[in-house]
N, C-alpha and C. Protein backbone atom coordinates (compact mmCIF):
# COMPACT_ATOMS: atom_id res chain seq x y z
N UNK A 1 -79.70 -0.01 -60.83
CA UNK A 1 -81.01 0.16 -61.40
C UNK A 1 -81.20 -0.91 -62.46
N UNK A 2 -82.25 -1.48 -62.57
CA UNK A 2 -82.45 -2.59 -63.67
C UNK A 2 -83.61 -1.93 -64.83
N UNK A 3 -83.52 -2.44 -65.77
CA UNK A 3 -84.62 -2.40 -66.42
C UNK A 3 -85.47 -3.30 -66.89
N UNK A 4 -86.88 -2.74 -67.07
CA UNK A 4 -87.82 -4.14 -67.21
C UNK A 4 -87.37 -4.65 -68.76
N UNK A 5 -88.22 -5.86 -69.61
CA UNK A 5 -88.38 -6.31 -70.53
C UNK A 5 -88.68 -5.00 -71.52
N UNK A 6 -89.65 -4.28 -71.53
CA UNK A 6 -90.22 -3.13 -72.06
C UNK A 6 -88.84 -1.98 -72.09
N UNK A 7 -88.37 -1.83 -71.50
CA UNK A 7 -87.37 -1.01 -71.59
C UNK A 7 -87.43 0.02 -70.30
N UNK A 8 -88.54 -0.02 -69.36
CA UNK A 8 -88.75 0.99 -68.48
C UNK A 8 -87.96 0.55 -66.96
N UNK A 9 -87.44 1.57 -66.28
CA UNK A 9 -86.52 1.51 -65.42
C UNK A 9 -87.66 1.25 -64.17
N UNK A 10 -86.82 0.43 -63.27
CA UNK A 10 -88.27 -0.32 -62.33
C UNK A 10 -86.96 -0.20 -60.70
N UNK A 11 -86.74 1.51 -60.98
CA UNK A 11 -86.15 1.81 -59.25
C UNK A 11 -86.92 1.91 -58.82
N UNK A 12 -88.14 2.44 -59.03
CA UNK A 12 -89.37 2.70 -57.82
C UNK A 12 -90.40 2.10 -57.81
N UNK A 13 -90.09 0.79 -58.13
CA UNK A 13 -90.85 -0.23 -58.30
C UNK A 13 -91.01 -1.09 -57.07
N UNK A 14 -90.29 -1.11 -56.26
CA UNK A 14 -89.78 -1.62 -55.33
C UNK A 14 -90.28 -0.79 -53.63
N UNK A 15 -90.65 -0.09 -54.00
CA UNK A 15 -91.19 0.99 -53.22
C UNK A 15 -92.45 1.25 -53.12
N UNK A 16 -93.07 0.96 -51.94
CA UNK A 16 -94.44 1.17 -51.43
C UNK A 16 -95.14 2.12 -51.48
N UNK A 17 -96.10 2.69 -51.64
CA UNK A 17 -96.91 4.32 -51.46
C UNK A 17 -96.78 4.30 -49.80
N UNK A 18 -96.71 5.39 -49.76
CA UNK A 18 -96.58 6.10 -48.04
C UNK A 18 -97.88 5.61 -47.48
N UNK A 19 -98.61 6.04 -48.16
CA UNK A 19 -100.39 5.71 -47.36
C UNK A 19 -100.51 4.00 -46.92
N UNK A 20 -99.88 3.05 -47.79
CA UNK A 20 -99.76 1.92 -47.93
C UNK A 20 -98.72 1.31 -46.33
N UNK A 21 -97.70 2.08 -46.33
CA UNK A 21 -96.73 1.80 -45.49
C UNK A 21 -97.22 2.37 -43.88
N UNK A 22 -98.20 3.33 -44.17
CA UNK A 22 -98.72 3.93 -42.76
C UNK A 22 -99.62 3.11 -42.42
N UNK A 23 -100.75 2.62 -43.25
CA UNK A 23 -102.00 1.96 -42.80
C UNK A 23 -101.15 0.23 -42.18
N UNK A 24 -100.63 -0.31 -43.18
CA UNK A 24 -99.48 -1.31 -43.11
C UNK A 24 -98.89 -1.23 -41.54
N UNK A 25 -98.13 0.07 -41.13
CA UNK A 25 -98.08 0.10 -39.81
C UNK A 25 -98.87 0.29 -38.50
N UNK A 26 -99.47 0.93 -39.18
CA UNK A 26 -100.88 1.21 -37.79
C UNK A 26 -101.21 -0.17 -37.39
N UNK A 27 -101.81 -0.63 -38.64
CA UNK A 27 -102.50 -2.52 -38.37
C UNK A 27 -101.51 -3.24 -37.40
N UNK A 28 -100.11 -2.73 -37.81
CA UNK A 28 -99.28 -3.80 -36.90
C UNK A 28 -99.01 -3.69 -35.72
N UNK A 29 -99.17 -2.22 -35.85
CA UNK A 29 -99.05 -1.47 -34.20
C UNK A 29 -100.80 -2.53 -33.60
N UNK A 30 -101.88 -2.06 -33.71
CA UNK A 30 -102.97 -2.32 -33.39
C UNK A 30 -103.17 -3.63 -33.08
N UNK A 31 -102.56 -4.53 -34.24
CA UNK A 31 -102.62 -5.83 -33.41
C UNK A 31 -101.43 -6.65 -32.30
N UNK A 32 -100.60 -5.74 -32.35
CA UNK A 32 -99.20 -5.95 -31.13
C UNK A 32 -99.84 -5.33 -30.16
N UNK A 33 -100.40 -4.03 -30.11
CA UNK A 33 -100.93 -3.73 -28.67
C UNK A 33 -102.08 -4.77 -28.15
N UNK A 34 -103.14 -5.42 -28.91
CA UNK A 34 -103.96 -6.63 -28.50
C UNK A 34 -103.06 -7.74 -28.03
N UNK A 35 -101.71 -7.83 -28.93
CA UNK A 35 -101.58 -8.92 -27.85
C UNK A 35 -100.96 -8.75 -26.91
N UNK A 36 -100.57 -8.02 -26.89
CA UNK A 36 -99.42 -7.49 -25.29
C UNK A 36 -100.96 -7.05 -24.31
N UNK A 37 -102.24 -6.96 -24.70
CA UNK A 37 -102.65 -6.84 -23.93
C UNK A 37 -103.62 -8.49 -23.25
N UNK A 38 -103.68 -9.03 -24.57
CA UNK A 38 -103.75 -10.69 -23.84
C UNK A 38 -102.96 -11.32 -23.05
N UNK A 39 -101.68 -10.97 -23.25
CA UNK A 39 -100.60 -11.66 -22.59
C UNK A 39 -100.75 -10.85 -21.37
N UNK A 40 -100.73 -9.71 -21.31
CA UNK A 40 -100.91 -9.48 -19.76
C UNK A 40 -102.35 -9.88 -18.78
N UNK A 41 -103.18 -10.21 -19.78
CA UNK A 41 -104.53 -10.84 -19.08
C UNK A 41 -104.12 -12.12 -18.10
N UNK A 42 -103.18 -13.00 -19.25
CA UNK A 42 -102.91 -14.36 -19.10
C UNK A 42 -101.78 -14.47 -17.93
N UNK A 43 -100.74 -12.98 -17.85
CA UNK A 43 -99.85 -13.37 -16.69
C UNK A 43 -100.46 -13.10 -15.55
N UNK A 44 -101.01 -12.03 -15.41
CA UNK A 44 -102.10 -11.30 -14.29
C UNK A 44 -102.87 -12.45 -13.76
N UNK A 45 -103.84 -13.12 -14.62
CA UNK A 45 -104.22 -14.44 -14.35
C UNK A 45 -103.72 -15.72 -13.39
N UNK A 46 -102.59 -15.76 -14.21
CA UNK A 46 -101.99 -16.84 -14.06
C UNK A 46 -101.32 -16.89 -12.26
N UNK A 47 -100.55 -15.29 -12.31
CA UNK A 47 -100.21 -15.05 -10.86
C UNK A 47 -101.42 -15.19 -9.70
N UNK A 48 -102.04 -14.34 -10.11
CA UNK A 48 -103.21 -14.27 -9.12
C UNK A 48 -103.93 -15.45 -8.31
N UNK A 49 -103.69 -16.69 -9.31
CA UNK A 49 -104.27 -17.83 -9.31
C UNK A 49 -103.43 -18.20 -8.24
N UNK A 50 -102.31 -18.74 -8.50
CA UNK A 50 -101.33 -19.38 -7.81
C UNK A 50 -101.02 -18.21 -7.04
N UNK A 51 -101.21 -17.13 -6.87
CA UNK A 51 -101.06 -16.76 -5.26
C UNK A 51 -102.61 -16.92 -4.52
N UNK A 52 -103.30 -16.51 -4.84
CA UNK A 52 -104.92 -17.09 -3.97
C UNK A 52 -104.95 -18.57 -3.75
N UNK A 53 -104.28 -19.36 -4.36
CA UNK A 53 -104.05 -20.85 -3.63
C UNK A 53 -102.86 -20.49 -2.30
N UNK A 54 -101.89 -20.10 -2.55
CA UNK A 54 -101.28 -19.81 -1.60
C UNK A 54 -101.83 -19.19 -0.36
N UNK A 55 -101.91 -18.28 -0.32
CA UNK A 55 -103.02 -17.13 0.47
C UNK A 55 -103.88 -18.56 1.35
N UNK A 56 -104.83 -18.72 0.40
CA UNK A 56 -105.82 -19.71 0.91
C UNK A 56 -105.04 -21.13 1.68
N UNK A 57 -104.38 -21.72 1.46
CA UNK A 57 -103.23 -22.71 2.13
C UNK A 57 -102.63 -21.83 3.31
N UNK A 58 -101.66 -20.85 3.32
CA UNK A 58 -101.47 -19.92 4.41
C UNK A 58 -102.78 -19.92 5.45
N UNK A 59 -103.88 -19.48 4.77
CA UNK A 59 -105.17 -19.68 5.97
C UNK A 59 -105.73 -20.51 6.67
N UNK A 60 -105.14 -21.90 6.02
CA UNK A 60 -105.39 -23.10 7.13
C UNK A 60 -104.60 -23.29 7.76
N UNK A 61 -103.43 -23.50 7.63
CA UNK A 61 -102.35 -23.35 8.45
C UNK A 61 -102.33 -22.63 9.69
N UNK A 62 -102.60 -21.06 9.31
CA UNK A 62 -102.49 -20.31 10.09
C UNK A 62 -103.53 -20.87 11.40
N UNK A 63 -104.97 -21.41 10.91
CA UNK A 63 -105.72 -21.54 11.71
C UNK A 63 -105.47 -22.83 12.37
N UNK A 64 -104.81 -23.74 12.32
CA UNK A 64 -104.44 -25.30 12.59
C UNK A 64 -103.52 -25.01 14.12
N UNK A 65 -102.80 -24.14 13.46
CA UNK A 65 -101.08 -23.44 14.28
C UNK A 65 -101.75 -22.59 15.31
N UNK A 66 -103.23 -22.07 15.27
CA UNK A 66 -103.04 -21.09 16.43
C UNK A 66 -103.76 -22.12 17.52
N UNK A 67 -104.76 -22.97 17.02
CA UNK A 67 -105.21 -24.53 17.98
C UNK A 67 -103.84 -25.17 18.82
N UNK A 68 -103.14 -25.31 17.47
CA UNK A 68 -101.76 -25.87 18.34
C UNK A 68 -101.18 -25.22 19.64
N UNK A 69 -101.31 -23.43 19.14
CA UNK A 69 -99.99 -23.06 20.13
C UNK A 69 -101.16 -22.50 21.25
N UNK A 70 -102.33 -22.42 20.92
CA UNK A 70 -103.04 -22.47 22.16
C UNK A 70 -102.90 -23.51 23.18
N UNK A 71 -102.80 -24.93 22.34
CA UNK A 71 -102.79 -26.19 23.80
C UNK A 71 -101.62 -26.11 24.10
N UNK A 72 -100.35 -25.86 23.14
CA UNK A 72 -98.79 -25.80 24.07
C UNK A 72 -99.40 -24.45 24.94
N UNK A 73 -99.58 -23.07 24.44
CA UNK A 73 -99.37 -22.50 25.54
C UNK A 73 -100.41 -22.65 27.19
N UNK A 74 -101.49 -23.62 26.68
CA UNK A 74 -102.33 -23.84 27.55
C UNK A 74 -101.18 -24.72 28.89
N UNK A 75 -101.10 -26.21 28.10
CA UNK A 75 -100.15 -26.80 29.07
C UNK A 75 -98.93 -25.98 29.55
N UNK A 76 -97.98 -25.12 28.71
CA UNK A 76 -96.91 -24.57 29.73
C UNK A 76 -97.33 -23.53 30.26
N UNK A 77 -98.91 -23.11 30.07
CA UNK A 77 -98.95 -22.12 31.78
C UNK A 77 -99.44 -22.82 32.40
N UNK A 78 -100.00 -24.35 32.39
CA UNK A 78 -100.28 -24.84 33.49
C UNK A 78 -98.57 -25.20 34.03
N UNK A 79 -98.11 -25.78 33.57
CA UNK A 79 -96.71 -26.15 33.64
C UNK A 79 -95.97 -24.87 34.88
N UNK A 80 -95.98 -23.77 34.13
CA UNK A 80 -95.12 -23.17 34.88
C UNK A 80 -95.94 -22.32 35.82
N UNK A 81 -97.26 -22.60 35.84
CA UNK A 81 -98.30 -22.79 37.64
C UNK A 81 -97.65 -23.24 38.46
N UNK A 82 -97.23 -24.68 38.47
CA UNK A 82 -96.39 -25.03 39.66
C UNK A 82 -95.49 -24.73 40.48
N UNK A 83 -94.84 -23.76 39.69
CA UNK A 83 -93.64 -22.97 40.19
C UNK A 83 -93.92 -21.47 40.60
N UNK A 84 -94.95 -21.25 40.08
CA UNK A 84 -95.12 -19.48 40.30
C UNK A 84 -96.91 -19.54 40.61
N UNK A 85 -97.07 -17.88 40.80
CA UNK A 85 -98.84 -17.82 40.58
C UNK A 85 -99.17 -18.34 39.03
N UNK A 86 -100.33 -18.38 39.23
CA UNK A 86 -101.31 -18.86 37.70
C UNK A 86 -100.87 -17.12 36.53
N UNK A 87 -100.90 -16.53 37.72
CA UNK A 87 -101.27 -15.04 36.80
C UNK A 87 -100.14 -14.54 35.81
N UNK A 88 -98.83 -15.08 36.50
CA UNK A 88 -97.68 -14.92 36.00
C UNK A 88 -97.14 -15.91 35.08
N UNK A 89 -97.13 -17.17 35.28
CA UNK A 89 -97.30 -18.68 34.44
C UNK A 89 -98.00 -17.45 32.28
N UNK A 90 -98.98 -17.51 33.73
CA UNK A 90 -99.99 -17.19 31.85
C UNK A 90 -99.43 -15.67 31.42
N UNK A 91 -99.16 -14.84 32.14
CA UNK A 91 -98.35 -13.74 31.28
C UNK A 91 -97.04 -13.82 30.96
N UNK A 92 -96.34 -14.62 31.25
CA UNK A 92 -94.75 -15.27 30.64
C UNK A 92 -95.44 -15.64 29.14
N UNK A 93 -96.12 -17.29 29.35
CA UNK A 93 -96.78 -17.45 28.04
C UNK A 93 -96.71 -16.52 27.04
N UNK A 94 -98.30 -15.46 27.69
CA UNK A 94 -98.63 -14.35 26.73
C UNK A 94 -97.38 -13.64 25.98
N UNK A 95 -96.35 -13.38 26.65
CA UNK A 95 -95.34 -12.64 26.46
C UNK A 95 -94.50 -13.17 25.05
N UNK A 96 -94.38 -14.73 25.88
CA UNK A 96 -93.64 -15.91 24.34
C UNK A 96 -94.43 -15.26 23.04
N UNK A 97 -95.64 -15.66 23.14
CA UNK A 97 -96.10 -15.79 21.70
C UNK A 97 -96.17 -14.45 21.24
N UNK A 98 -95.99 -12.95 21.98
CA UNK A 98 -96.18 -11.93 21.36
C UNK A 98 -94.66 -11.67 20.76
N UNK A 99 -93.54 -12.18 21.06
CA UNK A 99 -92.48 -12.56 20.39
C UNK A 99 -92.14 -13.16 19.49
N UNK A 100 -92.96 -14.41 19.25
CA UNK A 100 -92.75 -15.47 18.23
C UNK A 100 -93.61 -14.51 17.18
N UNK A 101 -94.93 -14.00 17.13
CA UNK A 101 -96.12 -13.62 16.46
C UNK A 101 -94.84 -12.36 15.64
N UNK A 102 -94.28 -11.27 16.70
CA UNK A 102 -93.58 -10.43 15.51
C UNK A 102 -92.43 -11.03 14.65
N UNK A 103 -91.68 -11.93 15.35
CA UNK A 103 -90.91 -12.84 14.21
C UNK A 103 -90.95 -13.15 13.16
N UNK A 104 -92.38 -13.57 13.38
CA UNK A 104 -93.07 -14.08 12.03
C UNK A 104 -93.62 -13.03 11.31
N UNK A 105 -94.33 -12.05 11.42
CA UNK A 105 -94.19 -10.94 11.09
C UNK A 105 -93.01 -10.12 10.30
N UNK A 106 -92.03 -10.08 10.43
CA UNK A 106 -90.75 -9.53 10.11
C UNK A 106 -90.71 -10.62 9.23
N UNK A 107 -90.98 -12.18 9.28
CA UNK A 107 -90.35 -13.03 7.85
C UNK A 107 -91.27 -12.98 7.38
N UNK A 108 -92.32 -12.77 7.47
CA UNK A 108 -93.67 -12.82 5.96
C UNK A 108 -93.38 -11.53 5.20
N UNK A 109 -93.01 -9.89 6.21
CA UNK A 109 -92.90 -9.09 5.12
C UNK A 109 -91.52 -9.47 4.07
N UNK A 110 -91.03 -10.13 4.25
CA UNK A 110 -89.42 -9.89 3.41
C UNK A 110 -89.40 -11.04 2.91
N UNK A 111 -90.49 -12.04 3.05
CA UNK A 111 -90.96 -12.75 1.74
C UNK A 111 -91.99 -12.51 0.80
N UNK A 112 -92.88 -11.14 1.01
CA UNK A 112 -93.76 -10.51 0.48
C UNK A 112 -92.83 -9.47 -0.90
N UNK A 113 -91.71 -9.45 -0.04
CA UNK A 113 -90.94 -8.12 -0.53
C UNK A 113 -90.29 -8.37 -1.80
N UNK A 114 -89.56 -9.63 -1.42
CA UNK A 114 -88.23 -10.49 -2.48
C UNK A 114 -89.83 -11.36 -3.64
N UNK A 115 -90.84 -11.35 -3.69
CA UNK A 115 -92.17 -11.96 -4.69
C UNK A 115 -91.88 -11.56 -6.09
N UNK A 116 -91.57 -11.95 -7.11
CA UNK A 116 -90.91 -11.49 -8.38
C UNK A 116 -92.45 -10.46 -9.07
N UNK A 117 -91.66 -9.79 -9.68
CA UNK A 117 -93.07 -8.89 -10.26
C UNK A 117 -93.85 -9.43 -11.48
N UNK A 118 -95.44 -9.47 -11.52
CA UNK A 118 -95.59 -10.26 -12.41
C UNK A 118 -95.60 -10.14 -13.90
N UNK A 119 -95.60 -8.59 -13.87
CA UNK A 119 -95.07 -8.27 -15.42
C UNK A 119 -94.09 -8.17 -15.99
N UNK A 120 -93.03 -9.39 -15.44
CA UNK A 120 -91.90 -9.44 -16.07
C UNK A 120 -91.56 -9.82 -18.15
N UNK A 121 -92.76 -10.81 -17.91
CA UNK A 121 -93.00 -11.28 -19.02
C UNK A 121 -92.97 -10.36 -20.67
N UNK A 122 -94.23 -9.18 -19.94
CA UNK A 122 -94.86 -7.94 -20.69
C UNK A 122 -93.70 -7.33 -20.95
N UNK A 123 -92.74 -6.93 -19.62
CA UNK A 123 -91.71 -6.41 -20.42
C UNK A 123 -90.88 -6.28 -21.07
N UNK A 124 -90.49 -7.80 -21.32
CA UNK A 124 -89.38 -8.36 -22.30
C UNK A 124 -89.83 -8.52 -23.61
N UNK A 125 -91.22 -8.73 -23.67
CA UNK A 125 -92.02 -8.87 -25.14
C UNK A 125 -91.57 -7.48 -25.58
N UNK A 126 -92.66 -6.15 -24.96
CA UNK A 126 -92.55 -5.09 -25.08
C UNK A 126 -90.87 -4.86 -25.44
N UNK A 127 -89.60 -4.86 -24.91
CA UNK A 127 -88.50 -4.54 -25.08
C UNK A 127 -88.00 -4.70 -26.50
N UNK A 128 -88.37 -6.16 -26.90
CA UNK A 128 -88.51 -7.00 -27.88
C UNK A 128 -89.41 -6.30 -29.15
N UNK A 129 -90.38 -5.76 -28.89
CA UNK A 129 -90.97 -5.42 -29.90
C UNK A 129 -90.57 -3.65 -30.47
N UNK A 130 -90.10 -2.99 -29.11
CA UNK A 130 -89.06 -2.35 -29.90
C UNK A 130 -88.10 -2.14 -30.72
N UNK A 131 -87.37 -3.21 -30.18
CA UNK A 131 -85.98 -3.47 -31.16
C UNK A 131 -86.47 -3.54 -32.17
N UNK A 132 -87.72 -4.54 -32.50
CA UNK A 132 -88.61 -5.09 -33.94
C UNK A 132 -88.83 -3.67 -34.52
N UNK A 133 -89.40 -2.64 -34.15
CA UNK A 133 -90.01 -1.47 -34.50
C UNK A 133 -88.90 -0.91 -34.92
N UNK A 134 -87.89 -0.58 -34.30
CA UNK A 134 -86.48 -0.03 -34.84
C UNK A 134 -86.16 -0.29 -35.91
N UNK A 135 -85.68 -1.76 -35.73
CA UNK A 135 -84.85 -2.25 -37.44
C UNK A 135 -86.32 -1.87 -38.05
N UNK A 136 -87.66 -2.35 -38.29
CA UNK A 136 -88.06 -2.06 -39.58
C UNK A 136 -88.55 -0.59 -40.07
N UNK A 137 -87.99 0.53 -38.94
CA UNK A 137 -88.18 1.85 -39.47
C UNK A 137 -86.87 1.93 -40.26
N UNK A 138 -85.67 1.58 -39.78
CA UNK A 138 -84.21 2.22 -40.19
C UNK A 138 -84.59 0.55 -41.86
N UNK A 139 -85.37 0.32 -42.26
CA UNK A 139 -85.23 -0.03 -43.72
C UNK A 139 -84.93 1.09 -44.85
């Protein structure tokens, strides 16, 4: 315990009023929840973006690739006309691509699947701002 110049003991000098220390916390709470809620604007954002470019790139592709495998499969049922009826030529075809089509199928979901989540960010802040909340209750 020290004492002031005056002679008066200054232990609780050092010590905040409760009302002071609550309003003090609320404010801090109030403006940590604003920003954890900007930051999730900005990751939400940010993903969305760069997957709708993706998405949208996937859609030309997709449409480029089905031109393509229409003229391959056009020429190899003419192709394999020569050897068989027309009717069979073109349902072999049909058959290929309903094979290749679930293939691809089976690898888009399990690259849909393994896509990192985008509130990874939020939650490490958040984790983070616990610990923060901890130590400055146990003062």
């Amino acid at each position: 315990m020290s004492v002031r110049e005056n002679g008066e003991s200054t232990a609780g000098a050092d010590r905040r009023p409760l009302g002071t220390v609550v309003a003090s916390a609320v404010d801090g709470l109030r403006t940590l929840a604003r920003a954890h809620i900007d930051l999730a604007k900005i990751e939400v954002g940010e993903a969305a973006s760069v997957r709708a470019k993706g998405v949208g790139m996937f859609g030309a592709a997709a449409v480029a690739a089905m031109y393509a495998v229409g003229f391959v499969a056009a020429a190899g049922a003419a192709a394999l006309a020569l050897l068989m009826p027309t009717w069979a030529a073109i349902l072999i075809v049909g058959a290929v691509l309903l094979l290749v089509a679930g293939l691809l199928v089976v690898i888009a979901r399990r690259a849909l699947r393994t896509a990192p989540p985008p509130a990874e960010r939020i939650r490490e802040t958040l984790k983070e701002d616990t610990r923060w909340a901890r130590r400055q209750i146990a003062r």
